[in-house]
Protein backbone atom coordinates (compact mmCIF):
# COMPACT_ATOMS: atom_id res chain seq x y z
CA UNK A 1 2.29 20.52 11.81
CA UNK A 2 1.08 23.26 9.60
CA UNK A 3 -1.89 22.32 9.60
CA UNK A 4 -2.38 23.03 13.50
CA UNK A 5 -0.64 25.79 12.70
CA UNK A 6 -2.42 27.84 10.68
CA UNK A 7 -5.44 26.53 12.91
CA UNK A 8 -4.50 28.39 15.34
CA UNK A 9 -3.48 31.54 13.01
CA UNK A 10 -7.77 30.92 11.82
CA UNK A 11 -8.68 30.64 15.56
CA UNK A 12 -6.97 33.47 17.57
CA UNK A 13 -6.27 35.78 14.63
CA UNK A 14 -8.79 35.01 11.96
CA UNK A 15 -5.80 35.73 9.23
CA UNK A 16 -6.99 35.54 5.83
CA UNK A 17 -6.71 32.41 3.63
CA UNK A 18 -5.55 30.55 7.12
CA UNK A 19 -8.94 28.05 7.09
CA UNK A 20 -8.25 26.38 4.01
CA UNK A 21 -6.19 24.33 5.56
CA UNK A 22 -9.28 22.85 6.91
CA UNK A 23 -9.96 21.55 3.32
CA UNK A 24 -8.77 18.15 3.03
CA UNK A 25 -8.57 18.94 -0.65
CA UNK A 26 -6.33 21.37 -0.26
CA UNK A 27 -3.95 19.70 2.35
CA UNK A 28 -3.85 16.51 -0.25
CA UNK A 29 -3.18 19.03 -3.01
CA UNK A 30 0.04 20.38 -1.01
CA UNK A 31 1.01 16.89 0.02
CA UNK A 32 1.03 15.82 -3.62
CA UNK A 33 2.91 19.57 -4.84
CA UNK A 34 5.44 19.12 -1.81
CA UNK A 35 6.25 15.44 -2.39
CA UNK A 36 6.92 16.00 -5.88
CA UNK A 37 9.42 18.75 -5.39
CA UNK A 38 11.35 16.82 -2.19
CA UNK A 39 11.69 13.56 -4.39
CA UNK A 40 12.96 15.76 -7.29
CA UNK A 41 15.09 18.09 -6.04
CA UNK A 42 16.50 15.62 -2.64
CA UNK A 43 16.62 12.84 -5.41
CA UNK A 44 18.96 14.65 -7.88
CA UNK A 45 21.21 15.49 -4.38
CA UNK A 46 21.17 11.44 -3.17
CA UNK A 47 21.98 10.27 -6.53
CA UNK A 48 24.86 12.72 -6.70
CA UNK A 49 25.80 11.23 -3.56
CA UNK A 50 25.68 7.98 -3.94
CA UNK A 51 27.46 8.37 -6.86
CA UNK A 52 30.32 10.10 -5.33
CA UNK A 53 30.58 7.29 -2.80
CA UNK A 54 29.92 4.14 -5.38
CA UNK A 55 27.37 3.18 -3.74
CA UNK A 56 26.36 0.73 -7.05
CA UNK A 57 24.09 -2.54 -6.94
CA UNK A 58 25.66 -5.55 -7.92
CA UNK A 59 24.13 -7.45 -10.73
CA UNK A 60 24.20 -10.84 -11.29
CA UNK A 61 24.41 -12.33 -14.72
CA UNK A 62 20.81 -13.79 -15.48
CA UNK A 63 21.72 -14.37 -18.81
CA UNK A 64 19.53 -11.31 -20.06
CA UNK A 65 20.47 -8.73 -22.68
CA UNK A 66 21.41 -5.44 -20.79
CA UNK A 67 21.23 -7.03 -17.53
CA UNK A 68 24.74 -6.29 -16.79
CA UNK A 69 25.15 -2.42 -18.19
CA UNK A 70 23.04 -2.07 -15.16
CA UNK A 71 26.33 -2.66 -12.51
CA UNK A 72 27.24 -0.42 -10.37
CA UNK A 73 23.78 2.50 -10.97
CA UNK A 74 23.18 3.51 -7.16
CA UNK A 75 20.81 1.72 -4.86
CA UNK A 76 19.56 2.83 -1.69
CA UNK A 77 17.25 5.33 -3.67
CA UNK A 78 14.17 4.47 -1.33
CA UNK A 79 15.33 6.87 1.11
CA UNK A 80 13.86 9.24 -2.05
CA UNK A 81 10.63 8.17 -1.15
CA UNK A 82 10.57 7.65 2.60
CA UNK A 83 11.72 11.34 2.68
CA UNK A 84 9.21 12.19 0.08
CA UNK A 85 6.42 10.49 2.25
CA UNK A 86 7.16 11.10 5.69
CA UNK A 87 7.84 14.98 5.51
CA UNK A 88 4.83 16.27 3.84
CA UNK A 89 2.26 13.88 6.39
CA UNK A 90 4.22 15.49 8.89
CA UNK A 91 3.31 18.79 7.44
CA UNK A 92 0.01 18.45 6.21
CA UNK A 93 -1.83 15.71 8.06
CA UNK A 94 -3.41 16.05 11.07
CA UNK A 95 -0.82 13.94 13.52
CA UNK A 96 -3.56 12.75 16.40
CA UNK A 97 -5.36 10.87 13.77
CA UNK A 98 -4.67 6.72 14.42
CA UNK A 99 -4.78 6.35 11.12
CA UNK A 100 -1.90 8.59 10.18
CA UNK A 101 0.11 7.25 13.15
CA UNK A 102 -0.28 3.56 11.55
CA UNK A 103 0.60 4.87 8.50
CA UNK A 104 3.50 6.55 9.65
CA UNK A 105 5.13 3.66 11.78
CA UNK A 106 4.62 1.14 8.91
CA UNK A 107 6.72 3.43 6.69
CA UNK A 108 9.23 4.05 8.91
CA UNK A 109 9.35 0.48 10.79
CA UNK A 110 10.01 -1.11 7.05
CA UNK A 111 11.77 1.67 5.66
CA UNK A 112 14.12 0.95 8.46
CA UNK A 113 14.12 -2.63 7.52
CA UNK A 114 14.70 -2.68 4.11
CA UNK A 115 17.62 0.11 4.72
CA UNK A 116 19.32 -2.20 6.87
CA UNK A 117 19.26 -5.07 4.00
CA UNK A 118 20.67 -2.78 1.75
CA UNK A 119 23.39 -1.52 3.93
CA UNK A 120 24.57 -4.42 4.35
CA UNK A 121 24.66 -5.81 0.98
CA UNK A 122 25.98 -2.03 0.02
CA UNK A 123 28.70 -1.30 3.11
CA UNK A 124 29.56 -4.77 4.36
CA UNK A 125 29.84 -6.20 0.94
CA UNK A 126 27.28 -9.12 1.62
CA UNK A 127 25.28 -9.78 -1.61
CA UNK A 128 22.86 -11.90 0.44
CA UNK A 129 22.18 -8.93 2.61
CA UNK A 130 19.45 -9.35 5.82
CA UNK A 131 18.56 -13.02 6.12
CA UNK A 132 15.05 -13.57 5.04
CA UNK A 133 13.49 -14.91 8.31
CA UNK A 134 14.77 -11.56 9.75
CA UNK A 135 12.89 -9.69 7.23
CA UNK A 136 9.40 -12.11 7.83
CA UNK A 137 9.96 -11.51 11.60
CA UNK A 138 9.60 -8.20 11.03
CA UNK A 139 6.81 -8.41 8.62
CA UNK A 140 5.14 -10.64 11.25
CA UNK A 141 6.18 -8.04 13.95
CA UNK A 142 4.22 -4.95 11.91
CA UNK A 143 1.48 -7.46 11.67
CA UNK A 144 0.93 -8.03 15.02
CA UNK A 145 1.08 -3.93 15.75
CA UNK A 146 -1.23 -3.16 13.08
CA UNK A 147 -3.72 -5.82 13.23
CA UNK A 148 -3.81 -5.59 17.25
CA UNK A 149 -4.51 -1.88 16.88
CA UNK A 150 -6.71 -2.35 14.78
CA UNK A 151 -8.70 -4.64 17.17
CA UNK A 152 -8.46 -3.35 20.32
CA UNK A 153 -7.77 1.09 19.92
CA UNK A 154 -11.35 2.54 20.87
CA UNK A 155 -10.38 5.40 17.83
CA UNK A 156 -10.64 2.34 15.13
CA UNK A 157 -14.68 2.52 14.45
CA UNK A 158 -16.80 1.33 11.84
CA UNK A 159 -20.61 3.89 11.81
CA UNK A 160 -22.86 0.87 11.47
CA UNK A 161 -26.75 1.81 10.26
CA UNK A 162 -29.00 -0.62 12.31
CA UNK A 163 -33.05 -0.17 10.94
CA UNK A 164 -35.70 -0.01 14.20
CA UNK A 165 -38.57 -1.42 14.29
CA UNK A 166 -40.83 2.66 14.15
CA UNK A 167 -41.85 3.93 10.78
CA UNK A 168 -41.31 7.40 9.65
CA UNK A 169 -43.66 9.33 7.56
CA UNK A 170 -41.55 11.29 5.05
CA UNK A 171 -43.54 13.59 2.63
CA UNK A 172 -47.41 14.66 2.85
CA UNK A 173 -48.35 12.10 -0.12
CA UNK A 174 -47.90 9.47 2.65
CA UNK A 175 -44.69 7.67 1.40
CA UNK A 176 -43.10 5.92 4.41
CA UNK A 177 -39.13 5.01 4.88
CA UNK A 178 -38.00 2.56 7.79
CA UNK A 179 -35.78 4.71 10.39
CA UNK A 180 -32.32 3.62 11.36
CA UNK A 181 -29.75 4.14 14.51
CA UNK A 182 -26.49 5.19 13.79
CA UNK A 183 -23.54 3.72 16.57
CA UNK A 184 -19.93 4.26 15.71
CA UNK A 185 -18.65 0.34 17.07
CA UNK A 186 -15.29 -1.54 16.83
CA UNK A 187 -15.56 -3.92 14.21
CA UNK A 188 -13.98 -6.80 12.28
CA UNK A 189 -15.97 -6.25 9.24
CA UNK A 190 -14.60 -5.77 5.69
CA UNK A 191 -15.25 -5.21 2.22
CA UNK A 192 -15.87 -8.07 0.60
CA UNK A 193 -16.32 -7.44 -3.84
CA UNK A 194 -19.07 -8.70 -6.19
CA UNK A 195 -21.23 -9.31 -2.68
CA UNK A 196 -24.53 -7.61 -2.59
CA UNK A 197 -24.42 -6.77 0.66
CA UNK A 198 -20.56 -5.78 0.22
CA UNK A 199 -18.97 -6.51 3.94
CA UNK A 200 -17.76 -9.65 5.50
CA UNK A 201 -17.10 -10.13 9.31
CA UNK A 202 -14.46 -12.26 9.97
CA UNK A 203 -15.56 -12.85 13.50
CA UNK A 204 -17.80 -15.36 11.33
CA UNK A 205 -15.33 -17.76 10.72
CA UNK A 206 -15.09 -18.22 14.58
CA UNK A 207 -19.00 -19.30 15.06
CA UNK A 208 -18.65 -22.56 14.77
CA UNK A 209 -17.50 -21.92 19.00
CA UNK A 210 -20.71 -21.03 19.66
CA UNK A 211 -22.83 -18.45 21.70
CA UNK A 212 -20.20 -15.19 22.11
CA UNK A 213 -17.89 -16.02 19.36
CA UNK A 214 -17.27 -12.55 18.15
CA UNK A 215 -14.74 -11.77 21.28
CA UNK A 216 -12.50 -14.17 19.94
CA UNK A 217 -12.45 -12.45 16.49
CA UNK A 218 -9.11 -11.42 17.32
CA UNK A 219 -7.99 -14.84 17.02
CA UNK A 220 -8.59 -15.10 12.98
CA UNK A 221 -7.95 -10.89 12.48
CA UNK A 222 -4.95 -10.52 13.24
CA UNK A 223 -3.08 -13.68 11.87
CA UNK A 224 -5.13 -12.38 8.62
CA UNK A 225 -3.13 -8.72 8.89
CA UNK A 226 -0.33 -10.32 9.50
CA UNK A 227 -0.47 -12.62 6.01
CA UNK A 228 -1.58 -9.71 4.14
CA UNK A 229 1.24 -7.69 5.20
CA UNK A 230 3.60 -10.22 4.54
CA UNK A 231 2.48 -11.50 1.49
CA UNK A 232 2.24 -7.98 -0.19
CA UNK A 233 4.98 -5.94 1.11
CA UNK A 234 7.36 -9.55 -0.63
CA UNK A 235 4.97 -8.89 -3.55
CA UNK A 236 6.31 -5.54 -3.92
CA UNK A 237 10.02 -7.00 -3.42
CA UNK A 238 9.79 -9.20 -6.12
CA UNK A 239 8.21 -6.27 -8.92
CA UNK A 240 11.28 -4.55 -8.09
CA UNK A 241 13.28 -6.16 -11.07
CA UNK A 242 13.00 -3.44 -13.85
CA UNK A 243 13.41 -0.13 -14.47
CA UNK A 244 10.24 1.54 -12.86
CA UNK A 245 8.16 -1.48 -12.72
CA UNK A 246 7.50 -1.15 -9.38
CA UNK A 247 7.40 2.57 -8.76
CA UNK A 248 4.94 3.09 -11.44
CA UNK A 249 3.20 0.09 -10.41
CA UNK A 250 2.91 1.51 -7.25
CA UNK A 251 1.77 4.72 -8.19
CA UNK A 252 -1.64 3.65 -9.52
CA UNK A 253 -2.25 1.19 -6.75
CA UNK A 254 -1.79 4.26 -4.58
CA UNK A 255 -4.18 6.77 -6.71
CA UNK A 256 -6.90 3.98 -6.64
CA UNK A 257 -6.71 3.68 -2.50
CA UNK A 258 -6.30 6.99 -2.26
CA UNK A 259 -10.19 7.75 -4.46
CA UNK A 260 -11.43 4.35 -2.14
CA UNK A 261 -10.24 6.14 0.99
CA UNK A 262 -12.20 9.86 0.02
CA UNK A 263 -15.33 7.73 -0.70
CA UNK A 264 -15.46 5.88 2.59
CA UNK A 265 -13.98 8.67 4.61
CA UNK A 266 -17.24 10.96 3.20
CA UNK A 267 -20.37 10.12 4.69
CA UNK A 268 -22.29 11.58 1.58
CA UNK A 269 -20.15 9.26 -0.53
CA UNK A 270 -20.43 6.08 1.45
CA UNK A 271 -24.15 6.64 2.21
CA UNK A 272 -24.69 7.11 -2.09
CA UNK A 273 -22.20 3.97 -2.66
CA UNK A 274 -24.23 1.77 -0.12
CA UNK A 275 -20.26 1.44 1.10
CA UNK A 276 -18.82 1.13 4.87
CA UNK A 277 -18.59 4.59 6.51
CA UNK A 278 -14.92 5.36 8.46
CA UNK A 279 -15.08 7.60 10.49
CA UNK A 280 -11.58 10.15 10.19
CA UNK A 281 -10.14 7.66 7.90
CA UNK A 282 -10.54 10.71 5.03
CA UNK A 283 -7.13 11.94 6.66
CA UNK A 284 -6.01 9.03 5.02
CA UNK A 285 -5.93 10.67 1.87
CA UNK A 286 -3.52 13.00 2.46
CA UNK A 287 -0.68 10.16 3.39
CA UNK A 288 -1.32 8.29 0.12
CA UNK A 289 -1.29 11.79 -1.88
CA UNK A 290 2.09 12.27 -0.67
CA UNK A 291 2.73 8.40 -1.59
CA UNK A 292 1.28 8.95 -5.05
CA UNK A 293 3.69 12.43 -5.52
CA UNK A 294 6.86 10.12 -3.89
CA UNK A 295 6.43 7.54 -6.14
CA UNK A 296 6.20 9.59 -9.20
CA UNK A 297 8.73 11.93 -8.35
CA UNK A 298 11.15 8.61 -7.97
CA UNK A 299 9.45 7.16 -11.38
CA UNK A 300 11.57 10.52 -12.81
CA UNK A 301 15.21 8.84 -11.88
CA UNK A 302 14.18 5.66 -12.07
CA UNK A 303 12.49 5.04 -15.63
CA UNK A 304 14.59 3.18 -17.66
CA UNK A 305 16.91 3.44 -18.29
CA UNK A 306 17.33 4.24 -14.58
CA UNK A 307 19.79 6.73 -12.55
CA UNK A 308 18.68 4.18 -9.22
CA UNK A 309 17.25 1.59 -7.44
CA UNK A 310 15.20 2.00 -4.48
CA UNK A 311 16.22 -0.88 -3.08
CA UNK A 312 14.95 -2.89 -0.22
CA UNK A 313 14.63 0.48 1.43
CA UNK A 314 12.31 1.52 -0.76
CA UNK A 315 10.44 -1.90 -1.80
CA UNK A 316 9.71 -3.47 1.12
CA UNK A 317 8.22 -0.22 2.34
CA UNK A 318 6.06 0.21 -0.20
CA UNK A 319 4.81 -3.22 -0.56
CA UNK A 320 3.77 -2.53 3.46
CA UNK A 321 2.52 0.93 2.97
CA UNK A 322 -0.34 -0.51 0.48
CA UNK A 323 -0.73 -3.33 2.77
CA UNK A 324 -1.62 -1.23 5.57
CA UNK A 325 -3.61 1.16 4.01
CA UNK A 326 -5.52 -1.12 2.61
CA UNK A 327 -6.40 -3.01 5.97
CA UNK A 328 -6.95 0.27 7.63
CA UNK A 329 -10.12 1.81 5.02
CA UNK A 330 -11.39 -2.34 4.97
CA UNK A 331 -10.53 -2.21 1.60
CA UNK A 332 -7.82 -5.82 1.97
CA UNK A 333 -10.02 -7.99 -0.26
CA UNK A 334 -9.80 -6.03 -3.35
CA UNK A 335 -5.73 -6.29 -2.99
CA UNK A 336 -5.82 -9.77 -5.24
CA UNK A 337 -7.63 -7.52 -7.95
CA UNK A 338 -5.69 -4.09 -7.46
CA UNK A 339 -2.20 -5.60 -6.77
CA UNK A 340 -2.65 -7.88 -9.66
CA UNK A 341 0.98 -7.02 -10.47
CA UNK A 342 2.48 -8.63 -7.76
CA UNK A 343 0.48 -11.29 -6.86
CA UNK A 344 1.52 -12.55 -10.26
CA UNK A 345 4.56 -12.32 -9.70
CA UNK A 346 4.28 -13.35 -6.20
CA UNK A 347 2.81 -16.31 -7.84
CA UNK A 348 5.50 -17.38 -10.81
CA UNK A 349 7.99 -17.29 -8.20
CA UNK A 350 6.11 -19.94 -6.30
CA UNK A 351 4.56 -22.19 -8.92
CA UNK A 352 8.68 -21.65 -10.38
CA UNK A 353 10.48 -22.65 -7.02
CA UNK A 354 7.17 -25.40 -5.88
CA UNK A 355 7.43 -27.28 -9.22
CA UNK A 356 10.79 -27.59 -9.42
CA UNK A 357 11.38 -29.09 -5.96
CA UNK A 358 8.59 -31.40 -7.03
CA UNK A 359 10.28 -32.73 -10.28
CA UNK A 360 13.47 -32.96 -8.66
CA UNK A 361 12.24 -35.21 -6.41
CA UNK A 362 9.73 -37.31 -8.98
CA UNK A 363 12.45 -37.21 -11.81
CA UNK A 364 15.82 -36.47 -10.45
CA UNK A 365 15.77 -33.21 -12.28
CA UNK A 366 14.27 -29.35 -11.82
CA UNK A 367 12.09 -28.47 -14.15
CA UNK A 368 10.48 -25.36 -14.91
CA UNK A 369 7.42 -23.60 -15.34
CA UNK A 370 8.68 -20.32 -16.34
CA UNK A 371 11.85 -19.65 -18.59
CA UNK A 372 12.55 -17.80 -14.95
CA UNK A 373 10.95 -16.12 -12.27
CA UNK A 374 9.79 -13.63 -10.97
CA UNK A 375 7.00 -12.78 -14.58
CA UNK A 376 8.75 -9.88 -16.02
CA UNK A 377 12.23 -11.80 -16.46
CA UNK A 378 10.18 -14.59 -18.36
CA UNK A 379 9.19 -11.80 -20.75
CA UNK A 380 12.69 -10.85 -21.52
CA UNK A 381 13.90 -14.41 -22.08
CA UNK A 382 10.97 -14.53 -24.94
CA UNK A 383 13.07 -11.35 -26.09
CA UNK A 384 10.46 -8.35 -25.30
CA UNK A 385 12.48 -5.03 -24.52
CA UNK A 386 12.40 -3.83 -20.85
CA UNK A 387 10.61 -0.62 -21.41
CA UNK A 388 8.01 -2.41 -23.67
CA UNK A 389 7.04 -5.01 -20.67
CA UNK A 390 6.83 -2.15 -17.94
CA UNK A 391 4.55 -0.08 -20.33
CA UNK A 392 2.46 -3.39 -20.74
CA UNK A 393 2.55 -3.70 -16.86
CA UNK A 394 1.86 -0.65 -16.35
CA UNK A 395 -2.12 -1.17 -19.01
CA UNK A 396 -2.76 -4.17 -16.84
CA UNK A 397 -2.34 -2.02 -13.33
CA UNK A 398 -4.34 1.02 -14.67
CA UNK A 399 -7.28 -1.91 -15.33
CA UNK A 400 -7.31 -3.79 -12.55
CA UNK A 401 -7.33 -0.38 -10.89
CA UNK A 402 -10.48 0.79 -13.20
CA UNK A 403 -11.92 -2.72 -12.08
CA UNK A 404 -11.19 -2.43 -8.17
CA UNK A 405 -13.19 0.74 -8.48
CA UNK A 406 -16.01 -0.47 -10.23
CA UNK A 407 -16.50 -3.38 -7.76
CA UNK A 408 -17.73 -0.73 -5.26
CA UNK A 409 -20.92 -0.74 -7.40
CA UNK A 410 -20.40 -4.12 -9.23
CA UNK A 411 -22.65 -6.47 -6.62
């Protein structure tokens, strides 16, 4: 809203300092400033609150030392960051952009979801909270919006180089460079990592119909948004076990899409890194800076030992948030490498629950993979302090996030 604001302070009254606002620098700079001071000075307010009404999570006793001096710290705490997010895009972004709009609904659509799972586990005294094919229904729901939109809107384009068939002559020595068209189309491709030529279409998994293929790329997109959605936004779920694992996690996930989304929002940029051109998807950048300032500002309260939980509220949304923003800048391959985090623990918790369904069957009795499940409760059971773990996390994100980068150029 400011931002059309002080557009038209620039336009009809050319007041001073009014057209830096048309620096996406800048606006990311205030997003990141603003979030920062909403998360810690609404935070410090919520907790108070919460407090005052006993709003506490209930543990349960995993058998872990200082597992239960956790009862009863305040959960709900994602409303921190959906606040923290939410108001400065509104502020700062510019609110026609698709992107932004995408953004926007995914935060609030699973914000809502996650707050409603926590309510009633909180108010109605239900530890099991929303049933879990409610939650995948509307994981599957966002899916279906996203990946649809991203299919059919006219404002979702990739700028595609084709080379023609002419020769241009480009200095007086006689050196000669092929010339190229440049069309803005609707596409299906994405980035695909250590690939020289760097993008996959996924219409190609559809050839195998034959002659026009490609208009039934819908067919395999969208079921693919859908799992990706899904799979991360319960990745981020089930990293929400310690103090700050998954805020700080989150953070550098964030800061990674947010440098992937300037490059391939910047035509200079993309056109150096040989990298898929967006158009308007550098608005992008502003959203994730406030994500990146939310999720620090929370990391404050919630380091351990922590003063609250975010919660499904906050989790869930998160987890979705990445998701999305990842899809959106065709950036959804490198998620495996960036969210290592929690497709590891994504992963224990399957191998865990798979293998000892198996053995039960085969033997008559579970056995296990892991002491438990999800990863970072396996490390405490072999007796490593909680802060120690998330600080060990936390090395492994910041490399896989060095790594994601480097794959840009890595072909």
């Amino acid at each position: 809203m400011l931002y059309y604001l002080f557009k038209y302070l620039n336009d009809a009254y050319a007041l001073p300092g009014a057209g830096v606002f048309e620096y996406l620098s800048f606006r990311a700079a205030m997003a990141v400033i603003t979030s920062l001071i909403i998360s810690l000075l609404f935070g410090k307010r919520w907790i108070n609150y919460l407090n005052k009404k006993q709003v506490g999570e209930t543990i349960r006793d995993l058998g872990i030392e200082g597992q239960l001096e956790k009862q009863g710290t305040p959960t709900m705490g994602g409303l921190i960051i959906l606040a923290s997010i939410l108001i400065p895009a509104l502020l700062f972004a510019k609110l026609d952009n698709i992107y932004i709009l995408m953004m926007m609904f995914t935060t609030v659509w699973l914000g809502g979801i996650g707050f409603l799972d926590d309510y009633i586990k909180v108010f109605k005294k239900n530890k099991n909270g929303l049933k879990g094919k409610y939650k995948v229904l509307a994981q599957v729901i966002l899916g279906l919006i996203i990946g649809s939109v991203m299919y059919f809107n006219p404002q979702v384009v990739v700028r595609e180089k084709h080379p023609v068939e002419k020769i241009v002559q480009t200095t007086d020595q006689g050196s000669q460079s092929k010339a190229f068209t440049i069309q803005e189309v609707r596409s299906t491709k994405t980035t695909i990592p250590f690939i020289k030529n760097n993008e996959f279409d996924y219409a190609v998994l559809l050839k195998w119909l034959g002659e026009g293929y490609e208009k039934w790329a819908f067919l395999i997109f969208i079921p693919i948004v859908i799992l990706i959605i899904t799979a991360v936004s319960n990745g981020a779920n089930l990293t929400d076990g310690m103090d700050g694992l998954a805020t700080g996690t989150s953070a550098i996930i964030g800061l990674t899409l947010g440098i992937l989304a300037w490059v391939s929002g910047n035509i200079i940029f993309a056109d150096y890194l040989n990298i898929m051109y967006l158009p308007n998807v550098g608005e992008l950048t502003i959203f994730i800076s406030a994500f990146v300032g939310a999720t620090v500002g929370f990391l404050w309260f919630n380091t351990y030992p922590a003063q609250v939980f975010m919660g499904d509220t906050g989790s869930l949304a998160i987890g979705g948030i990445i998701a999305v923003f990842a899809i959106i800048i065709r950036k959804e391959l490198l998620i495996p490498i960036l969210c290592g985090i929690f497709v590891a623990e994504s992963l224990s918790v399957i191998i865990q629950v798979s293998w000892f369904k198996y053995t039960k069957r085969k033997y008559g009795e579970g056995r296990r993979v892991f002491i438990m499940s999800p990863l970072h409760h396996h490390f405490q059971k072999l007796g490593y302090p909680e802060p120690k773990i998330v600080l060990r996390f936390f090395i492994v994100g910041i490399t896989l996030a060095v790594v994601t980068i480097i794959t840009l150029k890595l072909r």
